[in-house]
PDB file of N, CA and C in Angstrom:
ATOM      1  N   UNK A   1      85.548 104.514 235.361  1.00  0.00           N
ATOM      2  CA  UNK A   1      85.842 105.726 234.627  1.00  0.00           C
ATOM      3  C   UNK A   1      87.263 106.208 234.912  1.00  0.00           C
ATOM      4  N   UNK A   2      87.518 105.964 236.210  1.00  0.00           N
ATOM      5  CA  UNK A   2      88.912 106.451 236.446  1.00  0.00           C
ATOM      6  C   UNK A   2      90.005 106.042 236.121  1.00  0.00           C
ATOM      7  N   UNK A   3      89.689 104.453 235.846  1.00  0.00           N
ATOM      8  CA  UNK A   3      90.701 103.282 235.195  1.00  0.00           C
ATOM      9  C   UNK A   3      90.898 103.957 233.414  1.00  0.00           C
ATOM     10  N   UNK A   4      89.904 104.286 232.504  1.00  0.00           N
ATOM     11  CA  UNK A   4      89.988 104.545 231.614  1.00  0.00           C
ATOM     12  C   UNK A   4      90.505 105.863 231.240  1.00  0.00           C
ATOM     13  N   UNK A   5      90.457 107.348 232.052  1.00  0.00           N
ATOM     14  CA  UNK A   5      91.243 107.926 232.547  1.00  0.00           C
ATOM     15  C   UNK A   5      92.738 107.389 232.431  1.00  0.00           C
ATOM     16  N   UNK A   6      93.003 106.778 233.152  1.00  0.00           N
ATOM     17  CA  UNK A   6      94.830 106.192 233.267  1.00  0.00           C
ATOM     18  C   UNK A   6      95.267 105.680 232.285  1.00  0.00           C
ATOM     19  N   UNK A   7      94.423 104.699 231.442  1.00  0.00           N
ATOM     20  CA  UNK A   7      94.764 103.993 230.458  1.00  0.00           C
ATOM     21  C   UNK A   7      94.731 105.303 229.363  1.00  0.00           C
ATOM     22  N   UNK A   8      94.186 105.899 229.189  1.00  0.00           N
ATOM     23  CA  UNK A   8      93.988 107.016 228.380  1.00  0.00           C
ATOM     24  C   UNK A   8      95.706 107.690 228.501  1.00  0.00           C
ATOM     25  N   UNK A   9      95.573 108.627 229.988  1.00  0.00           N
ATOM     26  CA  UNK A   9      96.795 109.053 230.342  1.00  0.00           C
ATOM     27  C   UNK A   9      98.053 108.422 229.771  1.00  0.00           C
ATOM     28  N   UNK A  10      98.209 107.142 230.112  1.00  0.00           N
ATOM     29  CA  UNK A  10      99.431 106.273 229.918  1.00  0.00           C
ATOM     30  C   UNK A  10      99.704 106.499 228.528  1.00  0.00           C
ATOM     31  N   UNK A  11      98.927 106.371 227.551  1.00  0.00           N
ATOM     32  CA  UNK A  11      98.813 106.177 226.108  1.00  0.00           C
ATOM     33  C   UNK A  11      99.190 107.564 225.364  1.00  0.00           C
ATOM     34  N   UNK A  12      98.618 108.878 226.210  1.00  0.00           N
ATOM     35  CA  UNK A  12      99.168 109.612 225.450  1.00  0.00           C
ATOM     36  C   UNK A  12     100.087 109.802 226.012  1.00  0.00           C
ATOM     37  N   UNK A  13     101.166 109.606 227.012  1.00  0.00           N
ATOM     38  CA  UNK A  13     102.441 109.418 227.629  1.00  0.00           C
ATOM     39  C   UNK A  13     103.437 108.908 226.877  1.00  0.00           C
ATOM     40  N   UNK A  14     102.935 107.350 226.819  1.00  0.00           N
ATOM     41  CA  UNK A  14     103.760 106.966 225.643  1.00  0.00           C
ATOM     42  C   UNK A  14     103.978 107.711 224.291  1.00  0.00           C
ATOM     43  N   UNK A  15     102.814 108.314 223.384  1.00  0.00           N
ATOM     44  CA  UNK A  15     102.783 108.475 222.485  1.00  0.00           C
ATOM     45  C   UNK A  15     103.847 110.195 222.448  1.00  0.00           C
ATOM     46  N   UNK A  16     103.810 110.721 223.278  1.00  0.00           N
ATOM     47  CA  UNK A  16     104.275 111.896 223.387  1.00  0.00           C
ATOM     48  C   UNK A  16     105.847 111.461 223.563  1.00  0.00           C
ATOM     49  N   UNK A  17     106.208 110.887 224.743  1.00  0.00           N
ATOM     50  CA  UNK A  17     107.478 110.573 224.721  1.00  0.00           C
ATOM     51  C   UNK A  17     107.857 109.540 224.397  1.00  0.00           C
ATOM     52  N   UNK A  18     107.583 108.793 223.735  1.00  0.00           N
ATOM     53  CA  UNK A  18     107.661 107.043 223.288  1.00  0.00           C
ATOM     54  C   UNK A  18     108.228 107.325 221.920  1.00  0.00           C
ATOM     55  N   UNK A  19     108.452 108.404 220.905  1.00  0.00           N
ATOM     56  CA  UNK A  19     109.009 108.866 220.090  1.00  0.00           C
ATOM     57  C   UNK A  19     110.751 109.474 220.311  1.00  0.00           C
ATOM     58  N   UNK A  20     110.842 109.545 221.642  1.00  0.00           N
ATOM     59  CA  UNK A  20     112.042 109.553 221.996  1.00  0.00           C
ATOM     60  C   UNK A  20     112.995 108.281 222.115  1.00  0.00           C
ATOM     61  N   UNK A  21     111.899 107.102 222.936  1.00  0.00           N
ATOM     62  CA  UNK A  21     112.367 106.022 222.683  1.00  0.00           C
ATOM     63  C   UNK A  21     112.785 105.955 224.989  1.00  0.00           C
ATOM     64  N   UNK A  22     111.974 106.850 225.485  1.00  0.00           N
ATOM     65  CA  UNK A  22     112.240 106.741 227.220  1.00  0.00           C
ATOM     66  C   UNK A  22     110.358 106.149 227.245  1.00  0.00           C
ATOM     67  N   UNK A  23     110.618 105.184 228.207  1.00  0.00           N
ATOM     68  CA  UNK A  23     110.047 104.659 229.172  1.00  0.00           C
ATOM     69  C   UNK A  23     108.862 103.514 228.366  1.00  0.00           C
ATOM     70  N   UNK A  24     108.607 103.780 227.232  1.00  0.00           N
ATOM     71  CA  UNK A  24     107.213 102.749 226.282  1.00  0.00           C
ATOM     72  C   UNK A  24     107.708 101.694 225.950  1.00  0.00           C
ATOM     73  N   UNK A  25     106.995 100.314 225.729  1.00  0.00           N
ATOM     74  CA  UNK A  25     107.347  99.454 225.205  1.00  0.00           C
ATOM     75  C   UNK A  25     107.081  99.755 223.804  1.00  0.00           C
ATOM     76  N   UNK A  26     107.803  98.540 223.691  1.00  0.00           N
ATOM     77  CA  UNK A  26     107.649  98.637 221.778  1.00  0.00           C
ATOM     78  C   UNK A  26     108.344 100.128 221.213  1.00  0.00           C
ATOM     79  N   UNK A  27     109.293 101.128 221.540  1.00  0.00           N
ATOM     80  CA  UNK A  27     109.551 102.262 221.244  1.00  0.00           C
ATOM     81  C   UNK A  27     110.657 102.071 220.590  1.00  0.00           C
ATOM     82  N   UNK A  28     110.854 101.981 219.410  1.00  0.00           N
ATOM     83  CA  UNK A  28     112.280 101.470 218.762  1.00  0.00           C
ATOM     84  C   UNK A  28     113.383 102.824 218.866  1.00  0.00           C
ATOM     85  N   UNK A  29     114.481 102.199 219.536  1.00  0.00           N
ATOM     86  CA  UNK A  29     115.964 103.090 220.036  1.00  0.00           C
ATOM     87  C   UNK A  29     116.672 102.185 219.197  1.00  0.00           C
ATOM     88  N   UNK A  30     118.116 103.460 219.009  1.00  0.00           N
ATOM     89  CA  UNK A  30     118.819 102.917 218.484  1.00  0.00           C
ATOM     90  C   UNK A  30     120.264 102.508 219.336  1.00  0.00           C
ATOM     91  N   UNK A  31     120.605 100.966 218.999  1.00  0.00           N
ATOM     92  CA  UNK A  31     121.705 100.725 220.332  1.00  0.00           C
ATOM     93  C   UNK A  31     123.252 101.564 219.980  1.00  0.00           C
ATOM     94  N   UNK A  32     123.556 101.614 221.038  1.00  0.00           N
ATOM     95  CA  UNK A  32     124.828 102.747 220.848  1.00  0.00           C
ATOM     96  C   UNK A  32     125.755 101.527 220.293  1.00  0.00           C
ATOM     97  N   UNK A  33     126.106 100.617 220.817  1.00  0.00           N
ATOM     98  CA  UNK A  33     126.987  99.696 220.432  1.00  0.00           C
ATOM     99  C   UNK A  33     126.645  99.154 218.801  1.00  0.00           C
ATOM    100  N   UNK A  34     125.835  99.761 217.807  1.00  0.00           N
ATOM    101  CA  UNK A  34     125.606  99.305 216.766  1.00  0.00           C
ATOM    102  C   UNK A  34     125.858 100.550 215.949  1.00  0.00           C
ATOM    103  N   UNK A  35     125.907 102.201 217.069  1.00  0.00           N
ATOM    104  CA  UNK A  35     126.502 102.959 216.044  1.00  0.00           C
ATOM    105  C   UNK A  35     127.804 103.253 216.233  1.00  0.00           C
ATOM    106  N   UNK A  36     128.322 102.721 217.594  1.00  0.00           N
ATOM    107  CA  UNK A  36     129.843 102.823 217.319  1.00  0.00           C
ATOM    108  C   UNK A  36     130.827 101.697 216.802  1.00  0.00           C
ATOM    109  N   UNK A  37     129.940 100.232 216.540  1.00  0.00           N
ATOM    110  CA  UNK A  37     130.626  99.684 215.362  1.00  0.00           C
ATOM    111  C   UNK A  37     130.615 100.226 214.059  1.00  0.00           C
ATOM    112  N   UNK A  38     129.462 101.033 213.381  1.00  0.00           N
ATOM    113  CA  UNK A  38     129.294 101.173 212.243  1.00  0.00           C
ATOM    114  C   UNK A  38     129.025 102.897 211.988  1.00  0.00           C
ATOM    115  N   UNK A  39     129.607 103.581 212.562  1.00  0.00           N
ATOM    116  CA  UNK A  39     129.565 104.812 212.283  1.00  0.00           C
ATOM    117  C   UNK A  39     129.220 105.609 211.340  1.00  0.00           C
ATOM    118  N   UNK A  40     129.830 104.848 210.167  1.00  0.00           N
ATOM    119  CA  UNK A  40     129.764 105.515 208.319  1.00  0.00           C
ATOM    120  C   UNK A  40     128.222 105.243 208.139  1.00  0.00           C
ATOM    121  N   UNK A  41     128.037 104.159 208.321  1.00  0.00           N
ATOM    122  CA  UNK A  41     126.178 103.811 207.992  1.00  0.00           C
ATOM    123  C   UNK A  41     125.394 104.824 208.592  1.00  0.00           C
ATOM    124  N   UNK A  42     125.535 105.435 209.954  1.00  0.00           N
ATOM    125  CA  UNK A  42     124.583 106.326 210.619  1.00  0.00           C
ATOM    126  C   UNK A  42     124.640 107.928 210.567  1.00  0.00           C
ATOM    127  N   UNK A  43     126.178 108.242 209.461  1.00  0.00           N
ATOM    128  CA  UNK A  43     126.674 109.535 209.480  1.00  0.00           C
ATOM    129  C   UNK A  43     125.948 110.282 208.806  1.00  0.00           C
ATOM    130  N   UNK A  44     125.631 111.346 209.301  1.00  0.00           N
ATOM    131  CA  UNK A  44     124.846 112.441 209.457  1.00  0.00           C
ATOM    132  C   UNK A  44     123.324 111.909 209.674  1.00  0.00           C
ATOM    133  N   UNK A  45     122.912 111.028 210.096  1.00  0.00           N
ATOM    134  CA  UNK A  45     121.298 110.333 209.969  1.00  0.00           C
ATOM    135  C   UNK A  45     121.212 111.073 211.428  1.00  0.00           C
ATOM    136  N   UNK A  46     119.762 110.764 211.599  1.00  0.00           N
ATOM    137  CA  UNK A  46     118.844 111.080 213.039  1.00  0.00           C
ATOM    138  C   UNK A  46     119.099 109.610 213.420  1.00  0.00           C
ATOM    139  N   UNK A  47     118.881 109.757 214.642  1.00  0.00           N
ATOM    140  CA  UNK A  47     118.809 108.425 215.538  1.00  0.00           C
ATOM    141  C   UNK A  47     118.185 108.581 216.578  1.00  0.00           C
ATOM    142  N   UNK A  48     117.631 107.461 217.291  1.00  0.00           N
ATOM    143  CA  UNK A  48     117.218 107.798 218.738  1.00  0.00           C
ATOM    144  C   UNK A  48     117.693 106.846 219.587  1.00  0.00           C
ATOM    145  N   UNK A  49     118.079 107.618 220.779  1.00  0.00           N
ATOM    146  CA  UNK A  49     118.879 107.037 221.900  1.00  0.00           C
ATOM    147  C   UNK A  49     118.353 107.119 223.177  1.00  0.00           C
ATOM    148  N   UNK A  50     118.488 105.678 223.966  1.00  0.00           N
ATOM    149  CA  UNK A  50     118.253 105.992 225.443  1.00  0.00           C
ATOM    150  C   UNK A  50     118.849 105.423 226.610  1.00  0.00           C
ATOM    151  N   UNK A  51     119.070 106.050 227.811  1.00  0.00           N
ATOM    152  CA  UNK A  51     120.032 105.537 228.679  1.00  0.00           C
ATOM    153  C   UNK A  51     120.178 106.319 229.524  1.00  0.00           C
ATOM    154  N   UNK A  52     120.910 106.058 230.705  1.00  0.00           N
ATOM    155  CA  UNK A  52     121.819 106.593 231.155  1.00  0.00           C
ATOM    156  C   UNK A  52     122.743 107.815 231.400  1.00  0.00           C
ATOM    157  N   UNK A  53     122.854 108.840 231.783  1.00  0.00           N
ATOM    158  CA  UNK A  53     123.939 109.759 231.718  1.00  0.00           C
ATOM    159  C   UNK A  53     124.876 109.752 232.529  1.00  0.00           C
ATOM    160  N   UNK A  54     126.326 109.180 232.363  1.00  0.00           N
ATOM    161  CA  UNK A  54     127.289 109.213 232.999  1.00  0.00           C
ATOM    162  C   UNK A  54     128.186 110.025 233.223  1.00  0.00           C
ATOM    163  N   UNK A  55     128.290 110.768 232.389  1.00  0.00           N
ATOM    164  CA  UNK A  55     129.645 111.907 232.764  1.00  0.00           C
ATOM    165  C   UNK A  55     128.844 113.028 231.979  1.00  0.00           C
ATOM    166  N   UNK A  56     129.597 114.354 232.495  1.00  0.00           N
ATOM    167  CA  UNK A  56     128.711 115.723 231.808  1.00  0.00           C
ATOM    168  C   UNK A  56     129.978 116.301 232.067  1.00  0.00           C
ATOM    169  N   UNK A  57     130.596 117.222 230.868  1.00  0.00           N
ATOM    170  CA  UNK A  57     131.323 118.267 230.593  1.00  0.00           C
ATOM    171  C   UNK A  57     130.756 119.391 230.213  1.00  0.00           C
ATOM    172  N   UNK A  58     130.831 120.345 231.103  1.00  0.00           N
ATOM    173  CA  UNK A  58     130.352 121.857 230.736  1.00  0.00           C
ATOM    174  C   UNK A  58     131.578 122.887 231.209  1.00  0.00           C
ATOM    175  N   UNK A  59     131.926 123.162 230.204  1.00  0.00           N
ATOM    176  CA  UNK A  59     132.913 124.092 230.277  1.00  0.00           C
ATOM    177  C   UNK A  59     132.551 125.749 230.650  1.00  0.00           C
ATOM    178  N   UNK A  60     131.142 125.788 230.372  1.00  0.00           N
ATOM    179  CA  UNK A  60     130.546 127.254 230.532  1.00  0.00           C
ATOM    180  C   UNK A  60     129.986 127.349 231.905  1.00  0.00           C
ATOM    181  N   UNK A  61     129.775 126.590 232.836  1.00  0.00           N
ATOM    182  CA  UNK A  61     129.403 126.085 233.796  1.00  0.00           C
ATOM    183  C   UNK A  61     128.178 126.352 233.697  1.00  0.00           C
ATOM    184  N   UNK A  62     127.547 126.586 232.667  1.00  0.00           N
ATOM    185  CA  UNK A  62     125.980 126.499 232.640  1.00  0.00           C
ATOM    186  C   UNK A  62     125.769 127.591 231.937  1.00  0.00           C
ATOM    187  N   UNK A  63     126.483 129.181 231.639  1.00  0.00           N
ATOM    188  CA  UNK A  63     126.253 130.059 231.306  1.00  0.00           C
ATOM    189  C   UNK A  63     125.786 130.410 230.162  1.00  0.00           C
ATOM    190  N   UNK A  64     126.784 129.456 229.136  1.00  0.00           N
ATOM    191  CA  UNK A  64     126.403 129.357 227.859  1.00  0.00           C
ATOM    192  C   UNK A  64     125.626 128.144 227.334  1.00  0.00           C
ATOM    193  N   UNK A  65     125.193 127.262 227.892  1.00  0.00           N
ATOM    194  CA  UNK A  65     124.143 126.032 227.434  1.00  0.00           C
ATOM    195  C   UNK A  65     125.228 125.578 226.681  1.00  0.00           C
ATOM    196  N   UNK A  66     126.841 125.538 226.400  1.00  0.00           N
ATOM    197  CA  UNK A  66     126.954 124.572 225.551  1.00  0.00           C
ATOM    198  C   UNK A  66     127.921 123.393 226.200  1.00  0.00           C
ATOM    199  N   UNK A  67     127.188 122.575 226.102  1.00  0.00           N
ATOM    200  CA  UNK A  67     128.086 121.108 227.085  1.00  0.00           C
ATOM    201  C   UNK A  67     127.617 119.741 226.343  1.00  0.00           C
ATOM    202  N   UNK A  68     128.445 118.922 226.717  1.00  0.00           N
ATOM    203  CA  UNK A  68     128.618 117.565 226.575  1.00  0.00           C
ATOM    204  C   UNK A  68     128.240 116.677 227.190  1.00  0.00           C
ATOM    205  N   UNK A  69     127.757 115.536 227.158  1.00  0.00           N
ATOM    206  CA  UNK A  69     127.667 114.208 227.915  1.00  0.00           C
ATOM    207  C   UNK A  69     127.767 113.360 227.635  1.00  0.00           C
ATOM    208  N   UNK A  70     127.774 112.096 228.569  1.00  0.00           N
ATOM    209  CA  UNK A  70     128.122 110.312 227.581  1.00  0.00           C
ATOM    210  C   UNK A  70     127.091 109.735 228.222  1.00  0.00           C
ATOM    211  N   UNK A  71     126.168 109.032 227.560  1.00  0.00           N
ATOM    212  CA  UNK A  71     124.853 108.106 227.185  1.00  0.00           C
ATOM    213  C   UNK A  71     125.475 106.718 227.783  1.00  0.00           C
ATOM    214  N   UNK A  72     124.812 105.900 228.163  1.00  0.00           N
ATOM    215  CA  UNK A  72     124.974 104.473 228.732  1.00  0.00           C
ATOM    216  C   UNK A  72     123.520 103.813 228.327  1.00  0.00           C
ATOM    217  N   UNK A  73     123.506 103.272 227.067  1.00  0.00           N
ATOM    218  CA  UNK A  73     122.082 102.501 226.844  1.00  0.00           C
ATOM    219  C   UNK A  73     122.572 100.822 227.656  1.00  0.00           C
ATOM    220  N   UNK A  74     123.500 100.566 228.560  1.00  0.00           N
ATOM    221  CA  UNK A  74     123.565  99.339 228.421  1.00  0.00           C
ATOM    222  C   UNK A  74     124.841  98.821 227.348  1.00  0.00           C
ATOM    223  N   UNK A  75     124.819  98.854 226.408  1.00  0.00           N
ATOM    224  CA  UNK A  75     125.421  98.264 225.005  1.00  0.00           C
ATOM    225  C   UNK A  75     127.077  98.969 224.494  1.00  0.00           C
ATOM    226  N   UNK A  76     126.397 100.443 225.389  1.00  0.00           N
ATOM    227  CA  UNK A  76     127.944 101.039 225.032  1.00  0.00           C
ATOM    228  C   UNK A  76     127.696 102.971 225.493  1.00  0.00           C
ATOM    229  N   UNK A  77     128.971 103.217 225.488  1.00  0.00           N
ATOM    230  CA  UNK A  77     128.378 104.846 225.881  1.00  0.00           C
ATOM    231  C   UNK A  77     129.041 105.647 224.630  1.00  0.00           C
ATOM    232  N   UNK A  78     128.188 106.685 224.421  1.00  0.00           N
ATOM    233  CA  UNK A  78     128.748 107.812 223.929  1.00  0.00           C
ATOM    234  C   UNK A  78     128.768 109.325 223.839  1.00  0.00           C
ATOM    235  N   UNK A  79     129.146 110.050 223.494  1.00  0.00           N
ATOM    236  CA  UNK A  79     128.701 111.481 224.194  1.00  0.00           C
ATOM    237  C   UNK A  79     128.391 112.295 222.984  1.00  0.00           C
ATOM    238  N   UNK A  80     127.302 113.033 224.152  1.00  0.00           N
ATOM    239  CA  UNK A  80     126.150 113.959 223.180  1.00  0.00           C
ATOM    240  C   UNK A  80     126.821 115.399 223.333  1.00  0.00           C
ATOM    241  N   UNK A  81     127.223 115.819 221.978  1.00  0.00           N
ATOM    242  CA  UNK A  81     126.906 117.854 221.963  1.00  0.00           C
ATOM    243  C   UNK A  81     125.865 118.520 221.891  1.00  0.00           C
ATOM    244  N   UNK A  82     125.807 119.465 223.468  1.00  0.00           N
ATOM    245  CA  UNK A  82     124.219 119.995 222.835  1.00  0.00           C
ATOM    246  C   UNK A  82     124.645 121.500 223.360  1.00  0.00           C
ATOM    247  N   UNK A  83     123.603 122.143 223.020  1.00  0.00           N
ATOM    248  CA  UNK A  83     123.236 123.515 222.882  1.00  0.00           C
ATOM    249  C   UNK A  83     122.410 123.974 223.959  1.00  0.00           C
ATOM    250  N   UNK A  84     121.979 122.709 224.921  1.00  0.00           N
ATOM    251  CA  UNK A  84     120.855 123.343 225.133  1.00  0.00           C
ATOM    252  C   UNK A  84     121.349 122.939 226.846  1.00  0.00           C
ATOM    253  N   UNK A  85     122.556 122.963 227.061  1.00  0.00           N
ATOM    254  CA  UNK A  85     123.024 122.306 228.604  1.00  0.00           C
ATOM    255  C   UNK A  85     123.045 121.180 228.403  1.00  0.00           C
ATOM    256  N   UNK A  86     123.276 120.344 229.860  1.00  0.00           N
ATOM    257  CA  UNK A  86     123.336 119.226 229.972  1.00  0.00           C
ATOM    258  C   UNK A  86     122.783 118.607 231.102  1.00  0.00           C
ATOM    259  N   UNK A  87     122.451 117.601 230.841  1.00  0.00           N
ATOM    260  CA  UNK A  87     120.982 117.027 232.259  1.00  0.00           C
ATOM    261  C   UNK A  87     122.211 116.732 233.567  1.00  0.00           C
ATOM    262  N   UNK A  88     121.641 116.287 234.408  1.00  0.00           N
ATOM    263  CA  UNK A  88     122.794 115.772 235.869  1.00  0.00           C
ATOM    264  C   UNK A  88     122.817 114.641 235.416  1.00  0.00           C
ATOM    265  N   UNK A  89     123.819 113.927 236.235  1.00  0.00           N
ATOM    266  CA  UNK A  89     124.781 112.549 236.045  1.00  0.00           C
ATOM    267  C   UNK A  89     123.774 111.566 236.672  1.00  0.00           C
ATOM    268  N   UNK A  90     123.649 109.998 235.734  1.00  0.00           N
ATOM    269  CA  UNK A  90     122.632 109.688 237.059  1.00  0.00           C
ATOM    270  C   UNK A  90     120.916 109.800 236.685  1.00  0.00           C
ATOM    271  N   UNK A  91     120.431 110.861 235.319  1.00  0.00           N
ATOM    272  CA  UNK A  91     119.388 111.124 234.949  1.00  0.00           C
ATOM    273  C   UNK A  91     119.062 109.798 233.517  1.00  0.00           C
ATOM    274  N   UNK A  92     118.200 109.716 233.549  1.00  0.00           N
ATOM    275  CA  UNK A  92     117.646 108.866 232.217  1.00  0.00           C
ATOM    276  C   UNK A  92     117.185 109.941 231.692  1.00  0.00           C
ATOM    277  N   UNK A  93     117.931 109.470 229.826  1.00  0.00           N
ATOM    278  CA  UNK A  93     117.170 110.473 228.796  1.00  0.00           C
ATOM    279  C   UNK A  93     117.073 109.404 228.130  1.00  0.00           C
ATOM    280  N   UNK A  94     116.020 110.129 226.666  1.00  0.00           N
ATOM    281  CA  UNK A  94     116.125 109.642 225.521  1.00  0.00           C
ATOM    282  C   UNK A  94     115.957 111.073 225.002  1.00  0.00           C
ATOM    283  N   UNK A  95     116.728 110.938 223.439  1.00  0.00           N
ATOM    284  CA  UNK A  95     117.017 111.332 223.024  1.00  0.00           C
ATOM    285  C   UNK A  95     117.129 111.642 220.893  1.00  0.00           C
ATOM    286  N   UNK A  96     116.648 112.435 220.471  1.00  0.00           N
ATOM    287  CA  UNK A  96     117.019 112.462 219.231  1.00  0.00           C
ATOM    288  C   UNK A  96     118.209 113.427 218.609  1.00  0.00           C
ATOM    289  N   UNK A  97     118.904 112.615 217.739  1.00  0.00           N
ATOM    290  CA  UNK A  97     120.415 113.363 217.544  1.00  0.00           C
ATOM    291  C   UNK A  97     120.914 112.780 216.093  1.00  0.00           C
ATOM    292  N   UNK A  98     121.678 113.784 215.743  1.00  0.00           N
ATOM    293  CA  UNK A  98     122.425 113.230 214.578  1.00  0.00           C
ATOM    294  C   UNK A  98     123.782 112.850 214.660  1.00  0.00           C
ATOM    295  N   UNK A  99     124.082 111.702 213.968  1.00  0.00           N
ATOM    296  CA  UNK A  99     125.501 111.376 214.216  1.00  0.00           C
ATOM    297  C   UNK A  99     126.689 112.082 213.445  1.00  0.00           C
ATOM    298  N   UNK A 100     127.923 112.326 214.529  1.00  0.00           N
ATOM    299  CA  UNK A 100     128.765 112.705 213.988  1.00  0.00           C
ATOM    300  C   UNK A 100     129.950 111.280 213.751  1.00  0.00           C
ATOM    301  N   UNK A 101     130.536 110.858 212.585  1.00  0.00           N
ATOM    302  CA  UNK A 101     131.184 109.955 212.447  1.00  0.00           C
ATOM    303  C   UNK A 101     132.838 110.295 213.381  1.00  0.00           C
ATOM    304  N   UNK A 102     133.323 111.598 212.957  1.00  0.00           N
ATOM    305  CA  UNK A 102     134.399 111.664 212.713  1.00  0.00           C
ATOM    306  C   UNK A 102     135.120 112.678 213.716  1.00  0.00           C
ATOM    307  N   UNK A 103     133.964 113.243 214.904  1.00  0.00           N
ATOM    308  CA  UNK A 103     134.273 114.344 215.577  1.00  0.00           C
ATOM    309  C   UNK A 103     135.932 114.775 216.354  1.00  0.00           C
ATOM    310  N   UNK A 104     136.399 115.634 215.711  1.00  0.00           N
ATOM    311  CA  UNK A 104     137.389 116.497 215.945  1.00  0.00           C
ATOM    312  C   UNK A 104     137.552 117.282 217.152  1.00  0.00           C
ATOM    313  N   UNK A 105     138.453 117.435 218.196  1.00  0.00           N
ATOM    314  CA  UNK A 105     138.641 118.443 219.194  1.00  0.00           C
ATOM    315  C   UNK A 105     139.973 119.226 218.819  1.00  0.00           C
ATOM    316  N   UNK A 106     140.467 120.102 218.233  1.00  0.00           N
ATOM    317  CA  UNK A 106     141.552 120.222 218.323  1.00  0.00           C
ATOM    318  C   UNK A 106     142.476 119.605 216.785  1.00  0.00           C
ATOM    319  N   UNK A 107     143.266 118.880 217.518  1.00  0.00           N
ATOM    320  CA  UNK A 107     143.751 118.050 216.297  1.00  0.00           C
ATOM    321  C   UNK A 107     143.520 116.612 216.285  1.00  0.00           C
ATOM    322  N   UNK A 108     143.080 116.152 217.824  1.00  0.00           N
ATOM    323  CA  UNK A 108     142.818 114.849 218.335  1.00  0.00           C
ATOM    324  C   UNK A 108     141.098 114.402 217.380  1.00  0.00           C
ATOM    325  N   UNK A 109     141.309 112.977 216.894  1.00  0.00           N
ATOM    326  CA  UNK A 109     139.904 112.375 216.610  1.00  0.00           C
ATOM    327  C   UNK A 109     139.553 111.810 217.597  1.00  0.00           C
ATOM    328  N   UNK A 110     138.306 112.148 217.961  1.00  0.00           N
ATOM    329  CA  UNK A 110     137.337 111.549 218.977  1.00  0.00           C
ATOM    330  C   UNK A 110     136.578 110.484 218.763  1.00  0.00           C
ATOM    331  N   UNK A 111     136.092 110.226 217.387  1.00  0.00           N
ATOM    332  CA  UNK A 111     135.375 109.265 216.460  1.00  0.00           C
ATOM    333  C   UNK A 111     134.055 109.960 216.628  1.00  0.00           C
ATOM    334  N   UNK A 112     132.896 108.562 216.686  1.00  0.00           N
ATOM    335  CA  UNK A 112     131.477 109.347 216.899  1.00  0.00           C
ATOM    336  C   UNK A 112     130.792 109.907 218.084  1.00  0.00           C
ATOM    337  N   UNK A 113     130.158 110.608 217.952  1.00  0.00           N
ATOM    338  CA  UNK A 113     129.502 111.712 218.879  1.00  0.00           C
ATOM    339  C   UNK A 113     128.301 111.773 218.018  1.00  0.00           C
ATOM    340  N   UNK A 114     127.000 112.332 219.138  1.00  0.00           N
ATOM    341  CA  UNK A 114     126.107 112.729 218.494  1.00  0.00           C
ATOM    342  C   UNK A 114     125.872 113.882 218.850  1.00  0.00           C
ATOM    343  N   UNK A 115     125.382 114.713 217.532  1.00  0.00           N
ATOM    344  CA  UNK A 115     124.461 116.521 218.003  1.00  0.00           C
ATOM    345  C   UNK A 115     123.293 116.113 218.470  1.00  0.00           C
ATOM    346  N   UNK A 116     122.851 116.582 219.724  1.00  0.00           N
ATOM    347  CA  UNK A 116     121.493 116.395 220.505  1.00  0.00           C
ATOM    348  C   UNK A 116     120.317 117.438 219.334  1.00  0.00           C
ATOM    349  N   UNK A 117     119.813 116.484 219.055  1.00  0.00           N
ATOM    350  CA  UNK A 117     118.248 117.617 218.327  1.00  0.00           C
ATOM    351  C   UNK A 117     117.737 117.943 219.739  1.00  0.00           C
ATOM    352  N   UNK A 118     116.962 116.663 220.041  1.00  0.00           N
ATOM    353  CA  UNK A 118     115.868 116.820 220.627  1.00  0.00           C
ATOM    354  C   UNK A 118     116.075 116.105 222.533  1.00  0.00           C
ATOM    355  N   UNK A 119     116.142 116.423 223.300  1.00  0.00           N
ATOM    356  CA  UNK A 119     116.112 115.439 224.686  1.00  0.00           C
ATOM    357  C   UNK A 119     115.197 116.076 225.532  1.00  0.00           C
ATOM    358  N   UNK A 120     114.371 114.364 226.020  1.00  0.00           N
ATOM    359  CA  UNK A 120     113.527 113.942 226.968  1.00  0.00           C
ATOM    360  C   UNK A 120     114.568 113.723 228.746  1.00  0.00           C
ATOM    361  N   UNK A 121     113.898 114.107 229.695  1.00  0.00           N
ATOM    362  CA  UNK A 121     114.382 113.119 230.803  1.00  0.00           C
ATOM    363  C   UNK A 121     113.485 112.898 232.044  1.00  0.00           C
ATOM    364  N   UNK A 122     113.525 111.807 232.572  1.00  0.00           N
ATOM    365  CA  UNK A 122     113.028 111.321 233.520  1.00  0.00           C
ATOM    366  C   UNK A 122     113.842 111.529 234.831  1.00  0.00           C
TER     367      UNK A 122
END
């Protein structure tokens, strides 16, 4: 009974966060290195991403939730704008976001970036 319990557990685990595309098999992510060859194809779409967090820019130091980070699926990194803070360096997310093709700072092009919808982390 307790085995079926776990198997139970596991399943709605996956199913809850396995839509993010962290920790399930079979959870289709999308590779970063396939949206920063092809940017125009994924612009403005949802995507889901998972990886790594390597660097975090927060300029509000937390005050205002609005900060940056760069993703490491392996394949390639890129950095997320979100609203909602930013996880520590070092954390696994997945993630749902829309792509920005063309993102602007200033007068400098950055290329793509994604807006964080939705993030998971482990």
């Amino acid at each position: 009974m307790k085995s079926a319990r776990a198997v139970l557990a596991a399943l709605l685990l996956c199913t809850v966060v396995g839509g993010l595309g962290v920790g399930c098999k079979g959870t289709k992510t999308d590779r970063i290195s396939r949206l920063l060859a092809d940017p125009v194809a994924f612009a403005s779409k949802d995507v889901t991403v998972a990886g790594r967090v390597t660097k975090v820019w927060d300029p509000s130091l937390g005050f205002l939730n609005i900060a940056a980070y760069q993703v490491d699926d392996g394949s390639g990194r890129i950095w997320v704008l979100s609203r909602n803070g930013a996880p520590s360096e070092g954390r696994e997310v997945g993630l749902k976001a829309r792509v920005r093709r063309d993102f602007k700072l200033g007068n400098e092009v950055l290329g793509a970036v994604l807006n964080e919808v939705e993030r998971r982390e482990r």
